[in-house]
C-alpha atoms as a PDB file:
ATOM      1  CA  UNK A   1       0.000   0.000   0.000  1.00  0.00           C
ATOM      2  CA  UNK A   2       1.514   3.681  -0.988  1.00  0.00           C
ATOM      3  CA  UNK A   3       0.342   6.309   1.808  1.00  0.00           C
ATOM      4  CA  UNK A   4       1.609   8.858  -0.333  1.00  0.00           C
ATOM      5  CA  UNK A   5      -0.959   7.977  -3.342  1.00  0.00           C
ATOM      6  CA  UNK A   6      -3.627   5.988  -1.302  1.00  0.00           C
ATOM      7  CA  UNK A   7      -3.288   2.976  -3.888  1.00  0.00           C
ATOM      8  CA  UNK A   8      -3.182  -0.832  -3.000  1.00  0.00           C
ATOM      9  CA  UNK A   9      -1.007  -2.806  -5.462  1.00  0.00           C
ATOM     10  CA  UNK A  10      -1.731  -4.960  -7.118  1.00  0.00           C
ATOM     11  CA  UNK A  11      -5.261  -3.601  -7.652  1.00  0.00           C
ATOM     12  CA  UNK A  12      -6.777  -2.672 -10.625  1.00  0.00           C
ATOM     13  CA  UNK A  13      -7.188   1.130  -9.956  1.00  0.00           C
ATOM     14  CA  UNK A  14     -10.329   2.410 -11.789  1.00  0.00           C
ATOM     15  CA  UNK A  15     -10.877   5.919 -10.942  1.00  0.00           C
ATOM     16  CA  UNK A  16     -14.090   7.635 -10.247  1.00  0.00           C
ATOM     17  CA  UNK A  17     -15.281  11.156 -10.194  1.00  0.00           C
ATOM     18  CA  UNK A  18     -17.846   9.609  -7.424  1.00  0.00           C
ATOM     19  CA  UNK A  19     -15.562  10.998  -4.077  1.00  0.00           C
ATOM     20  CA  UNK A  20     -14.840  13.767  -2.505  1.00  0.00           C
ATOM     21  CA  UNK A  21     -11.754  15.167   0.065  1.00  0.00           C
ATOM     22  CA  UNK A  22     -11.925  13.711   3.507  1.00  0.00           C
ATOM     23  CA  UNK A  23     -11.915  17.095   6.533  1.00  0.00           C
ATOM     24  CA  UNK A  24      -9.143  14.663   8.254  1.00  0.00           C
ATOM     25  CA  UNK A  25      -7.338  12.143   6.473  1.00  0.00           C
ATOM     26  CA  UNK A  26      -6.086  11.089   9.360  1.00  0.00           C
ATOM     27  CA  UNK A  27      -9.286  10.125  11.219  1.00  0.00           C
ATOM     28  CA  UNK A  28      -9.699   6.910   8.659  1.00  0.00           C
ATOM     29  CA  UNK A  29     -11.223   4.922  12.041  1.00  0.00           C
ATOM     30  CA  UNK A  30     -13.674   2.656  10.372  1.00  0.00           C
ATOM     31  CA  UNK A  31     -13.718  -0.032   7.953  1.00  0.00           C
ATOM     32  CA  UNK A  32     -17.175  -1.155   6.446  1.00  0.00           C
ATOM     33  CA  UNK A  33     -17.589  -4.564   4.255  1.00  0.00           C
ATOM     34  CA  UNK A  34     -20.896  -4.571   1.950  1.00  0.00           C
ATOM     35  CA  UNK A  35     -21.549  -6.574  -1.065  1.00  0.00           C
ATOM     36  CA  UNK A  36     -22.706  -5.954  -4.516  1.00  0.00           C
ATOM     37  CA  UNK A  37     -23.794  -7.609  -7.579  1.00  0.00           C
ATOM     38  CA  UNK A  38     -25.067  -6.413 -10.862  1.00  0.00           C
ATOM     39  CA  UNK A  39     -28.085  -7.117 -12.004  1.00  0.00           C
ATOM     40  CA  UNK A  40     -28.568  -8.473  -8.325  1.00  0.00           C
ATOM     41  CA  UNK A  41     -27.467 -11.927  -8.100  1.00  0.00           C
ATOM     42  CA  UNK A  42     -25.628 -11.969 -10.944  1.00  0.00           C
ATOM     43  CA  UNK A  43     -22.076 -11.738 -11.210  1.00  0.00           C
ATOM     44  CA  UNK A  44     -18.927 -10.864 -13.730  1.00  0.00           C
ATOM     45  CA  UNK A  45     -19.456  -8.164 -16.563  1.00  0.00           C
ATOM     46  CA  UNK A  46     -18.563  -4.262 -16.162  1.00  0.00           C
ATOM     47  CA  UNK A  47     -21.499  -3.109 -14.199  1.00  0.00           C
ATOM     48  CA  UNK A  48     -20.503  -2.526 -11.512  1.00  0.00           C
ATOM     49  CA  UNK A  49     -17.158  -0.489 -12.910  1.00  0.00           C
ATOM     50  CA  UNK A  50     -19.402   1.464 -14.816  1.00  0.00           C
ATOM     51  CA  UNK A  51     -22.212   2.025 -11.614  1.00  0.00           C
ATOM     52  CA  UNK A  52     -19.182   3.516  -9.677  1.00  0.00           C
ATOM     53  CA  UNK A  53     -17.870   5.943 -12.221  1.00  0.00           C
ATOM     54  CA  UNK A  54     -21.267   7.226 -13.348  1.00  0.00           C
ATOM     55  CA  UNK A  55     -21.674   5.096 -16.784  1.00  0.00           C
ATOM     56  CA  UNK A  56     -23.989   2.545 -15.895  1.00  0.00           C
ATOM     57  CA  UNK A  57     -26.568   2.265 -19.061  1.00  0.00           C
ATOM     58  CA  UNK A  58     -30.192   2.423 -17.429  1.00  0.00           C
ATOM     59  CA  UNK A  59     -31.303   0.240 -21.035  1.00  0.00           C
ATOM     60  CA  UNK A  60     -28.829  -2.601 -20.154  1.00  0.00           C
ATOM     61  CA  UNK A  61     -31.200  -4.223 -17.676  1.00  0.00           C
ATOM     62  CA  UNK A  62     -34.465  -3.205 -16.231  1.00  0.00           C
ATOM     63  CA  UNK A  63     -32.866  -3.045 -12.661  1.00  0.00           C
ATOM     64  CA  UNK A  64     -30.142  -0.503 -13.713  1.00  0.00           C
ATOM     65  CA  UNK A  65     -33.559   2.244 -14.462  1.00  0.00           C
ATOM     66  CA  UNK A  66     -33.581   2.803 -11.009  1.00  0.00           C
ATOM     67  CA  UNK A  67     -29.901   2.448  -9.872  1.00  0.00           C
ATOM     68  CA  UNK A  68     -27.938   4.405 -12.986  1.00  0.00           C
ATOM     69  CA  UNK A  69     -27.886   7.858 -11.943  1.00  0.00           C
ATOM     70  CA  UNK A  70     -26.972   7.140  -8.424  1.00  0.00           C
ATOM     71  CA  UNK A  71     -23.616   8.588  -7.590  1.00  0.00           C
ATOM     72  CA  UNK A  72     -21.844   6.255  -5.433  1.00  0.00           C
ATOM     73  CA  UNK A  73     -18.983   4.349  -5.510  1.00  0.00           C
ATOM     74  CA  UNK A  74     -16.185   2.266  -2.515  1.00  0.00           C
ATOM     75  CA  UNK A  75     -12.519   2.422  -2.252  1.00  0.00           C
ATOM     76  CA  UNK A  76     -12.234  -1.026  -3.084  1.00  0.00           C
ATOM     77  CA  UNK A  77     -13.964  -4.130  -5.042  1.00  0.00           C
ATOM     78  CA  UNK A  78     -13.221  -8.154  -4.389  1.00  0.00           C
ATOM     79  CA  UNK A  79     -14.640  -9.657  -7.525  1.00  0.00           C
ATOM     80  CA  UNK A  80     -15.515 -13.724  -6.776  1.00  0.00           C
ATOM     81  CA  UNK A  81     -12.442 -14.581  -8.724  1.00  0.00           C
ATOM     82  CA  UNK A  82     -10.511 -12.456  -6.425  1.00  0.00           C
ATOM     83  CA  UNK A  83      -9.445  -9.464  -8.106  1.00  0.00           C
ATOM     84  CA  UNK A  84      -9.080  -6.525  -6.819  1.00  0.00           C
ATOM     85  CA  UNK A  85     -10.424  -3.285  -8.006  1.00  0.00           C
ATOM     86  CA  UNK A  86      -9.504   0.299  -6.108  1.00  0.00           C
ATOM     87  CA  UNK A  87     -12.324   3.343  -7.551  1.00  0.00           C
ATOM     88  CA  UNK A  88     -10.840   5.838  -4.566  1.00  0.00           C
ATOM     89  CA  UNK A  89      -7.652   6.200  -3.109  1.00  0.00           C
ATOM     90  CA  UNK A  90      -7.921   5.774   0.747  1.00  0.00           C
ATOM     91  CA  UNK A  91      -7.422   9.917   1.723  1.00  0.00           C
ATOM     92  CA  UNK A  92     -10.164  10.578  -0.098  1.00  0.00           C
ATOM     93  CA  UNK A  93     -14.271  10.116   0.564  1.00  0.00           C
ATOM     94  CA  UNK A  94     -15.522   7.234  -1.050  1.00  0.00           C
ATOM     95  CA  UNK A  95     -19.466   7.470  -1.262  1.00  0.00           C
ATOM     96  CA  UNK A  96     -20.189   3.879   0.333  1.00  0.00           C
ATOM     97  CA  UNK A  97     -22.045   4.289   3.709  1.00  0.00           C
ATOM     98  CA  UNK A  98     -24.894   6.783   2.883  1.00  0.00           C
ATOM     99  CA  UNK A  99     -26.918   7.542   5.665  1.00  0.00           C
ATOM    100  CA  UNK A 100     -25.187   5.516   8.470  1.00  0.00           C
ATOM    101  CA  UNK A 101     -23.937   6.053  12.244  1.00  0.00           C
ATOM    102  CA  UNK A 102     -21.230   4.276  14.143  1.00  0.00           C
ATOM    103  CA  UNK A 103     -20.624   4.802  17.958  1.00  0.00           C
ATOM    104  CA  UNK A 104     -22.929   7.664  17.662  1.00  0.00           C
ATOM    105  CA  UNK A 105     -21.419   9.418  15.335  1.00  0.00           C
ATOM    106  CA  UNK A 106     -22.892   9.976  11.844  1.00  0.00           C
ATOM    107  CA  UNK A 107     -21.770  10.190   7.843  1.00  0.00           C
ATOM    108  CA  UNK A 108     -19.538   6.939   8.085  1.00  0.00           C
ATOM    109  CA  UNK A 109     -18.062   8.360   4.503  1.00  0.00           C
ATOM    110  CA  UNK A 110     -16.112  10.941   6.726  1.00  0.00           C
ATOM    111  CA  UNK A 111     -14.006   8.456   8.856  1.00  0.00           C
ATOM    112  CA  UNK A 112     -14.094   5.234   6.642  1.00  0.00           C
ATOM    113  CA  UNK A 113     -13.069   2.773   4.172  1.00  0.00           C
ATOM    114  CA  UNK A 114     -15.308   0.759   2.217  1.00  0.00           C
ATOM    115  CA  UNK A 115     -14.816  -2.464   0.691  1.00  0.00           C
ATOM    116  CA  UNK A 116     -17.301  -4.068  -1.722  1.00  0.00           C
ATOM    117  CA  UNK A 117     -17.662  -8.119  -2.146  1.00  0.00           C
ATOM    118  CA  UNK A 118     -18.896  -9.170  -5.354  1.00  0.00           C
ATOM    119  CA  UNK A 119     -22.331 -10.697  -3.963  1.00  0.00           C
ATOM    120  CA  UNK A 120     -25.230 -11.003  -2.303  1.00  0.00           C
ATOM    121  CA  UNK A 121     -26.785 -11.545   0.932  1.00  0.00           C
ATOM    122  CA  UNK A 122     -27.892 -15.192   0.442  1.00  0.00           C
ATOM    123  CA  UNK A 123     -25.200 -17.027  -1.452  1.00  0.00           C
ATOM    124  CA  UNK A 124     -21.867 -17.692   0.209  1.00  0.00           C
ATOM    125  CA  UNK A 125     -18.851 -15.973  -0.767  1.00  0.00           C
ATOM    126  CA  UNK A 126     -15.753 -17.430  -2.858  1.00  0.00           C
ATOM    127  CA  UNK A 127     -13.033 -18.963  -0.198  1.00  0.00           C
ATOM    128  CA  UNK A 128     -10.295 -16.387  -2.200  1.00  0.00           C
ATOM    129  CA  UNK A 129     -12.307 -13.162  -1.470  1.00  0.00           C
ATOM    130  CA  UNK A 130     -11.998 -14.102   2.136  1.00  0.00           C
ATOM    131  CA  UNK A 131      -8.283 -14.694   1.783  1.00  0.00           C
ATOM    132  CA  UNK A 132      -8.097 -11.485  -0.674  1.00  0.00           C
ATOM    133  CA  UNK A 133     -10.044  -9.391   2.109  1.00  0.00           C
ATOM    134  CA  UNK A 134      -7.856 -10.916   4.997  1.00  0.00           C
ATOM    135  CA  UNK A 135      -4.764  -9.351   2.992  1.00  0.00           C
ATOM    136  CA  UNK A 136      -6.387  -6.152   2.829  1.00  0.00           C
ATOM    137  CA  UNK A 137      -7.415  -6.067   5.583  1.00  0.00           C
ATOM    138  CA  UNK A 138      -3.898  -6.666   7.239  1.00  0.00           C
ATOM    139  CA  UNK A 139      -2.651  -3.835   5.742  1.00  0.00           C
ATOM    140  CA  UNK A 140      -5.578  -1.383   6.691  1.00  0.00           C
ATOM    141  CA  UNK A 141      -4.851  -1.951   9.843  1.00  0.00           C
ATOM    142  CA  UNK A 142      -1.449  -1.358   9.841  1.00  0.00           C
ATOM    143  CA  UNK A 143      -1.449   1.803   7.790  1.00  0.00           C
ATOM    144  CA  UNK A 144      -4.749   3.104   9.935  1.00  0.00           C
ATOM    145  CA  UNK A 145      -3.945   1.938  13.368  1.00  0.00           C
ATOM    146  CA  UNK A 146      -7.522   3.812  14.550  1.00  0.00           C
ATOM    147  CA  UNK A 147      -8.739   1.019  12.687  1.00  0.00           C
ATOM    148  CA  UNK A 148      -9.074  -1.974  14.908  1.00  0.00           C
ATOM    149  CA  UNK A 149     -10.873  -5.335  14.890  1.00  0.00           C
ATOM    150  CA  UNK A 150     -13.480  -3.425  16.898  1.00  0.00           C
ATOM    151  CA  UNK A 151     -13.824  -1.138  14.138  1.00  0.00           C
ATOM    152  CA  UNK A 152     -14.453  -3.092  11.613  1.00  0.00           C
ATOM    153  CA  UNK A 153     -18.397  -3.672  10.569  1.00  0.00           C
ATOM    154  CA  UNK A 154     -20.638  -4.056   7.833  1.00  0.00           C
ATOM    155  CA  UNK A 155     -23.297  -1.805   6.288  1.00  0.00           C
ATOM    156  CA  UNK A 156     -26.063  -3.593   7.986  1.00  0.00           C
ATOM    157  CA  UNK A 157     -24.505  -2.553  11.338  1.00  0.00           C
ATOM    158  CA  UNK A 158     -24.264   1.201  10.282  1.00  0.00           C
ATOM    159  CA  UNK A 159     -27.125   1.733   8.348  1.00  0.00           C
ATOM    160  CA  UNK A 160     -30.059  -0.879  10.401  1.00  0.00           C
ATOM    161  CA  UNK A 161     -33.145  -1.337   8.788  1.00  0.00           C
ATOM    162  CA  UNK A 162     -31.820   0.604   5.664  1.00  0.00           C
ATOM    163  CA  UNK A 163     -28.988  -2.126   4.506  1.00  0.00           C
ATOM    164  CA  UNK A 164     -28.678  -5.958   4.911  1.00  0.00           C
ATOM    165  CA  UNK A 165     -25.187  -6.435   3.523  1.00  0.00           C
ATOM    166  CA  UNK A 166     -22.770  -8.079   3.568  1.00  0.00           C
ATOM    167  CA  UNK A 167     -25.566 -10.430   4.724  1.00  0.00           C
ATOM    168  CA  UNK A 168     -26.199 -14.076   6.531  1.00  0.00           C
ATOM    169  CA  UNK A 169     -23.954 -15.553   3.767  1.00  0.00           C
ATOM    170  CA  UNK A 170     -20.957 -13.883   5.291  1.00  0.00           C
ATOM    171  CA  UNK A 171     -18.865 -15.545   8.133  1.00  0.00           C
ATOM    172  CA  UNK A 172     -17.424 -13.146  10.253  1.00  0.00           C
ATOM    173  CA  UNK A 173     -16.049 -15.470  11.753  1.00  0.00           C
ATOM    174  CA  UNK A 174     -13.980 -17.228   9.257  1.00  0.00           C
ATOM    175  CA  UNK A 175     -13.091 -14.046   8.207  1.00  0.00           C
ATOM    176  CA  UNK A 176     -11.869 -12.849  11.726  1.00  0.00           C
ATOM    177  CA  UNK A 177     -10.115 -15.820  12.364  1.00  0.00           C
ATOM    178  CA  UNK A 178      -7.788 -14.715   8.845  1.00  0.00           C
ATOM    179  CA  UNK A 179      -7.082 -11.444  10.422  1.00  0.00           C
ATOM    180  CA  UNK A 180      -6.391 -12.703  13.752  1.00  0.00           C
END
């Protein structure tokens, strides 16, 4: 990981308009884990490159009417194969949390790192994310020591009610045991 540029190696860096400064760098104190798949439950293609830099084509798929204009996007995407994709280099704001609280404190986007599995709620992840996210993870941690085991959660524990991901299909604890 470079500090200096806020790029993992050897990710696939894919850069998106869809971020914003950070106040304080140096409060990165979160990390968040979701999950995404375009169309939902479906998996592979460009979709969700192109939802997270703003091309998404609302005529591909019926789904992407509703979805295509949003602006979001996440520092960093495990595809099932493993890849890694970076859209936002980690000092900057990665639109990932939306309307979410941690600890009582509010806009997750301001104090966090997101990191998107290539899923879905319901159907168990690929054995090399896990190992992909461990690595990651690892060196989060180290280059963010605010960042603890403590402070590490998914969307559905920042945004109740609103978001389910990463979902039942994740195991935490698998993937704690990695990091341990």
């Amino acid at each position: 990981m470079n500090l200096a540029t806020g790029l993992i190696q050897p990710a696939r860096f894919v850069p998106t308009e869809h971020c914003d400064e950070r106040k304080g760098a140096r409060d990165i104190s979160l990390l968040v884990i979701h999950n995404i798949s375009l169309p939902p439950k479906q998996f592979g293609g460009p979709y969700i490159d192109q939802l997270f830099t703003g091309s998404l084509n609302p005529a591909d798929h019926p789904y992407f009417e509703d979805i295509a204009a949003l602006r979001v996007s996440s520092h960093l995407l495990i595809r099932r194969n493993g890849e890694l994709v970076q859209y936002v280099p980690f000092q900057k704001r990665a639109w990932h949390a939306g309307v979410s609280i941690f600890e009582g404190r509010e806009k997750c986007n301001d104090f966090s790192i997101g990191i998107e599995l290539e899923g879905a709620d319901d159907i168990p992840y690929e054995d090399i994310q896990y190992h992909v996210l461990s690595k990651v993870t690892k060196l989060i941690l180290k280059a963010y020591p605010q960042i603890t085991q403590e402070r590490i959660a998914g969307h559905s524990d920042i945004a109740p009610g609103r978001k389910t991901d990463p979902g039942p299909a994740f195991d935490w604890s698998y993937y704690r045991q990695l990091i341990a």
